[in-house]
PDB file of N, CA and C in Angstrom:
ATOM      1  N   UNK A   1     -66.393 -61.621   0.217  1.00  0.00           N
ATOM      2  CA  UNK A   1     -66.920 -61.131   1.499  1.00  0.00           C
ATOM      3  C   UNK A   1     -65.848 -61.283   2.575  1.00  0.00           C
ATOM      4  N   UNK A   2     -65.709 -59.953   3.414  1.00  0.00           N
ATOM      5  CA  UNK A   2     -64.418 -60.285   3.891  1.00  0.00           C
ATOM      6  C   UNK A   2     -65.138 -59.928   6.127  1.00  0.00           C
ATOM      7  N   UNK A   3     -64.650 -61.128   6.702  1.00  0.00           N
ATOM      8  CA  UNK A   3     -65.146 -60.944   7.937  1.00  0.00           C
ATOM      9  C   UNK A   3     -64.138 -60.018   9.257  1.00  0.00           C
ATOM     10  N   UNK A   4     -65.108 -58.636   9.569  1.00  0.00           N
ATOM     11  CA  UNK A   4     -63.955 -57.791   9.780  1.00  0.00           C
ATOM     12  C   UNK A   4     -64.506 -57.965  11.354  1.00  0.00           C
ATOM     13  N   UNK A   5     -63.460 -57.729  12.464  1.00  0.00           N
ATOM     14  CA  UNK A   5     -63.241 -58.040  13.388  1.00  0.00           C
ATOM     15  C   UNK A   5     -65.033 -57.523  14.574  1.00  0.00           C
ATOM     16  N   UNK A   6     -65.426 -56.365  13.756  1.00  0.00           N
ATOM     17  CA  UNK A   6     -66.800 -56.441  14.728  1.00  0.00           C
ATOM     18  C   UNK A   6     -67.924 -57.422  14.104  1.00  0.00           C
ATOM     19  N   UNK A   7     -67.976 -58.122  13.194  1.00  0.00           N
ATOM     20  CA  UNK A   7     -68.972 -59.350  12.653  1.00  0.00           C
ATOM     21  C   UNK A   7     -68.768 -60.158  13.584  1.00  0.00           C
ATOM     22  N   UNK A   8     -67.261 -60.622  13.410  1.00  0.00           N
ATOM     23  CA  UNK A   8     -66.682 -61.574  14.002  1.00  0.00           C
ATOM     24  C   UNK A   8     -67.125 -61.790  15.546  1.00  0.00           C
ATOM     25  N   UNK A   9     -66.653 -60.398  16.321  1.00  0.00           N
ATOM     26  CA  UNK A   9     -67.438 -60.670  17.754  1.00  0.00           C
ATOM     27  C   UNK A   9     -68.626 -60.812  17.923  1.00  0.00           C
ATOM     28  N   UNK A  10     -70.077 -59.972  17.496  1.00  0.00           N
ATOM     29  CA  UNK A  10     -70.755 -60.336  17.096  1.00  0.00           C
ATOM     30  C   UNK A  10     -71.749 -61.683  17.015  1.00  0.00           C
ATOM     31  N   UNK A  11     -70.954 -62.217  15.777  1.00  0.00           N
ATOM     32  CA  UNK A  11     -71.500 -63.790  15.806  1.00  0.00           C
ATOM     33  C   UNK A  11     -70.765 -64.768  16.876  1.00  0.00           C
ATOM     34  N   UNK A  12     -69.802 -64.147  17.298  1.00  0.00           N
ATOM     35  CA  UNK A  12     -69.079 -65.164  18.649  1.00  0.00           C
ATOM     36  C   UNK A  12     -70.017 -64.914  20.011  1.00  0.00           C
ATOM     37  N   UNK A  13     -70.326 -63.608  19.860  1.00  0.00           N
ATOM     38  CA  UNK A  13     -71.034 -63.617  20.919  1.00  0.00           C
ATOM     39  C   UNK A  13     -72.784 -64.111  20.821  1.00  0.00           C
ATOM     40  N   UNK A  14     -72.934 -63.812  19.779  1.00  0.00           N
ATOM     41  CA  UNK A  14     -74.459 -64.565  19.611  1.00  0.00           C
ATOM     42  C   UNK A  14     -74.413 -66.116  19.442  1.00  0.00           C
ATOM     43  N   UNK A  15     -73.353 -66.653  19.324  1.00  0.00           N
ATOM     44  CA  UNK A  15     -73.008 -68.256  19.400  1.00  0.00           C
ATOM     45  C   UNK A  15     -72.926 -68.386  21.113  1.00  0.00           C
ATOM     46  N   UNK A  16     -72.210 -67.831  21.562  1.00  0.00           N
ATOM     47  CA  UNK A  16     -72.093 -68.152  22.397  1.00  0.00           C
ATOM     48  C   UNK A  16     -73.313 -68.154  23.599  1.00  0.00           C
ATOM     49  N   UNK A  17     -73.926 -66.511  23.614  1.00  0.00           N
ATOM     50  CA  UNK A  17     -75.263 -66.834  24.105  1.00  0.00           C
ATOM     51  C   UNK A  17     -76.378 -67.554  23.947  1.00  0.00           C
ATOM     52  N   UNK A  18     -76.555 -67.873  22.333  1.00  0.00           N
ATOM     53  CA  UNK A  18     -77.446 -69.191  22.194  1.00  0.00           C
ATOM     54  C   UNK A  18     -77.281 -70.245  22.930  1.00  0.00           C
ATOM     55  N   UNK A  19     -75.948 -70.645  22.996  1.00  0.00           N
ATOM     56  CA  UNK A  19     -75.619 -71.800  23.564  1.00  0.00           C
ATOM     57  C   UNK A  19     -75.741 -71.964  25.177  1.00  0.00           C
ATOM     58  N   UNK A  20     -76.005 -70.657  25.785  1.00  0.00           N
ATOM     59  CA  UNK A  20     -75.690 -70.498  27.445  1.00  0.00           C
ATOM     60  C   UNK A  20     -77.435 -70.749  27.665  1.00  0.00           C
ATOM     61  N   UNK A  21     -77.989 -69.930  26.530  1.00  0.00           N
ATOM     62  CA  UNK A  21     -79.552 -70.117  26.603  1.00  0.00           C
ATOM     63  C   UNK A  21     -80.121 -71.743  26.701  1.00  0.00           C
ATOM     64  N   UNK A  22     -79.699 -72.018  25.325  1.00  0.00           N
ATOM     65  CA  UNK A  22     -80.379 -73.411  25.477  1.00  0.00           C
ATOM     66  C   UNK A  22     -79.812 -74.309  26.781  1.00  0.00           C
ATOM     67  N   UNK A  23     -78.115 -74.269  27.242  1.00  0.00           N
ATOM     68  CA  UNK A  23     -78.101 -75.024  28.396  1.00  0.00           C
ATOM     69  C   UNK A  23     -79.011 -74.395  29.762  1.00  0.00           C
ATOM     70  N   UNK A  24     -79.219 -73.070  29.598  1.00  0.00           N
ATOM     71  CA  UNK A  24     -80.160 -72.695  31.190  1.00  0.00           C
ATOM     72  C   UNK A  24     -81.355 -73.183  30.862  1.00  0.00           C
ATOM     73  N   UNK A  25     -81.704 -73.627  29.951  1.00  0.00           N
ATOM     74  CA  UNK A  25     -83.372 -73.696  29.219  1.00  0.00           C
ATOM     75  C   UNK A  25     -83.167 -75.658  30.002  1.00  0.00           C
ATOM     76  N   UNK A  26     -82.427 -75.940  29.265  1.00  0.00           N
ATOM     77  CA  UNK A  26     -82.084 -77.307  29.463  1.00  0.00           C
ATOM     78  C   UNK A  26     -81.866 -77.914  31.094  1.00  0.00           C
ATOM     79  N   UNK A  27     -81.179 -77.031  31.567  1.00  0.00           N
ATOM     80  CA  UNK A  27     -80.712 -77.482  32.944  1.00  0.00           C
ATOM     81  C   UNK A  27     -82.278 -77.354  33.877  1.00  0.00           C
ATOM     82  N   UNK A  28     -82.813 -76.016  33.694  1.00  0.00           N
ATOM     83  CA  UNK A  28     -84.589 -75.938  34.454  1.00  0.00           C
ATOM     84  C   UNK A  28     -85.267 -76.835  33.593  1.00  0.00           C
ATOM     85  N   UNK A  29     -85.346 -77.279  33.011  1.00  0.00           N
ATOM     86  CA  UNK A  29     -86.592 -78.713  32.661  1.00  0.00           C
ATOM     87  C   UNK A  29     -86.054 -79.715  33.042  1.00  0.00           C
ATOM     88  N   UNK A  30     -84.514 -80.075  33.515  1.00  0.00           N
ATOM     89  CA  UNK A  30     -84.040 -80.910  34.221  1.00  0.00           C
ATOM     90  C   UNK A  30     -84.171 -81.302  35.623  1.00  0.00           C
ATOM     91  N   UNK A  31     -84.220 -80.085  36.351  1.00  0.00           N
ATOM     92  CA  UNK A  31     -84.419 -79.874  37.543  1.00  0.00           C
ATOM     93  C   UNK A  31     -86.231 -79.849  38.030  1.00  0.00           C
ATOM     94  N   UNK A  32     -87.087 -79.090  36.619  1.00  0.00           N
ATOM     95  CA  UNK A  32     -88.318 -79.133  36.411  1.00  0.00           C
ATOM     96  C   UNK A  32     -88.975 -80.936  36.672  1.00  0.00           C
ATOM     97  N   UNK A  33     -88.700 -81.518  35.726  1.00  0.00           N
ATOM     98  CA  UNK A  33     -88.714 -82.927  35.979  1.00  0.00           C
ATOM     99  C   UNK A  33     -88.688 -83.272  37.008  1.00  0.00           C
ATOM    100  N   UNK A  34     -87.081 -83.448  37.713  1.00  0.00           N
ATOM    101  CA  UNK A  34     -86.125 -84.230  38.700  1.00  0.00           C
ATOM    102  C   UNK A  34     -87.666 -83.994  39.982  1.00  0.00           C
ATOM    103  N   UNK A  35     -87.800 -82.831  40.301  1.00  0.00           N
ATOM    104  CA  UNK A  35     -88.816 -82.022  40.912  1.00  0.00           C
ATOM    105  C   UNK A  35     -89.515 -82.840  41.153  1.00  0.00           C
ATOM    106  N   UNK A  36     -90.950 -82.407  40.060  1.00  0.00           N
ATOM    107  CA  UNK A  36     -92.121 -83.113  40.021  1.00  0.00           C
ATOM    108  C   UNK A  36     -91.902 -84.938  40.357  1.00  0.00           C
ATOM    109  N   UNK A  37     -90.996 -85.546  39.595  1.00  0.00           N
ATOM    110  CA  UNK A  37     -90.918 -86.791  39.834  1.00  0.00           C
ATOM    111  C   UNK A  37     -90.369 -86.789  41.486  1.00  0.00           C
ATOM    112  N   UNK A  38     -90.039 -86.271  42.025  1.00  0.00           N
ATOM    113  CA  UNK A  38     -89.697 -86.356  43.185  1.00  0.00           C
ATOM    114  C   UNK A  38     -90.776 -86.300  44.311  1.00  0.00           C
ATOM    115  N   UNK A  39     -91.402 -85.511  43.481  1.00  0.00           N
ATOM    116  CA  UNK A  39     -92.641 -85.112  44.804  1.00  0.00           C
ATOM    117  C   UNK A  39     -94.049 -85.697  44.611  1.00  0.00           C
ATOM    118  N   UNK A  40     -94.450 -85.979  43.326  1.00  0.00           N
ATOM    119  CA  UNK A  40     -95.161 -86.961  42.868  1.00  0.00           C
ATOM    120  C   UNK A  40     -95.074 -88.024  42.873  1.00  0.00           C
ATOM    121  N   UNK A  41     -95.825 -89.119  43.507  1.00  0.00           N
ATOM    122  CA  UNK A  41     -95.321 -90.792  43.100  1.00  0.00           C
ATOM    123  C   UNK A  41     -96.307 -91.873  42.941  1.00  0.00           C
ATOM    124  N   UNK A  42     -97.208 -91.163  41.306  1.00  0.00           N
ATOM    125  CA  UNK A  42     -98.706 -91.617  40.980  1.00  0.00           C
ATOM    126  C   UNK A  42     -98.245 -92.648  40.286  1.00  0.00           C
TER     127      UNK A  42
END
């Protein structure tokens, strides 16, 4: 199996957007939290 240069971008680019996803996913439940604990103080 031989990996020809449009696979290649491809899976670089679907690596790479997974990864932008889970940090924006990550960073709003961070800020989601930070939030609520901020404004809540049960």
């Amino acid at each position: 199996m031989t990996i020809d240069s449009q696979l290649a971008s491809n899976l670089l680019l679907g690596v790479i957007g997974l990864m932008s996803l889970v940090g924006f996913v990550a960073v709003i439940g961070a800020f989601w939290s930070m939030g609520r604990s901020g404004y809540r103080n049960d």
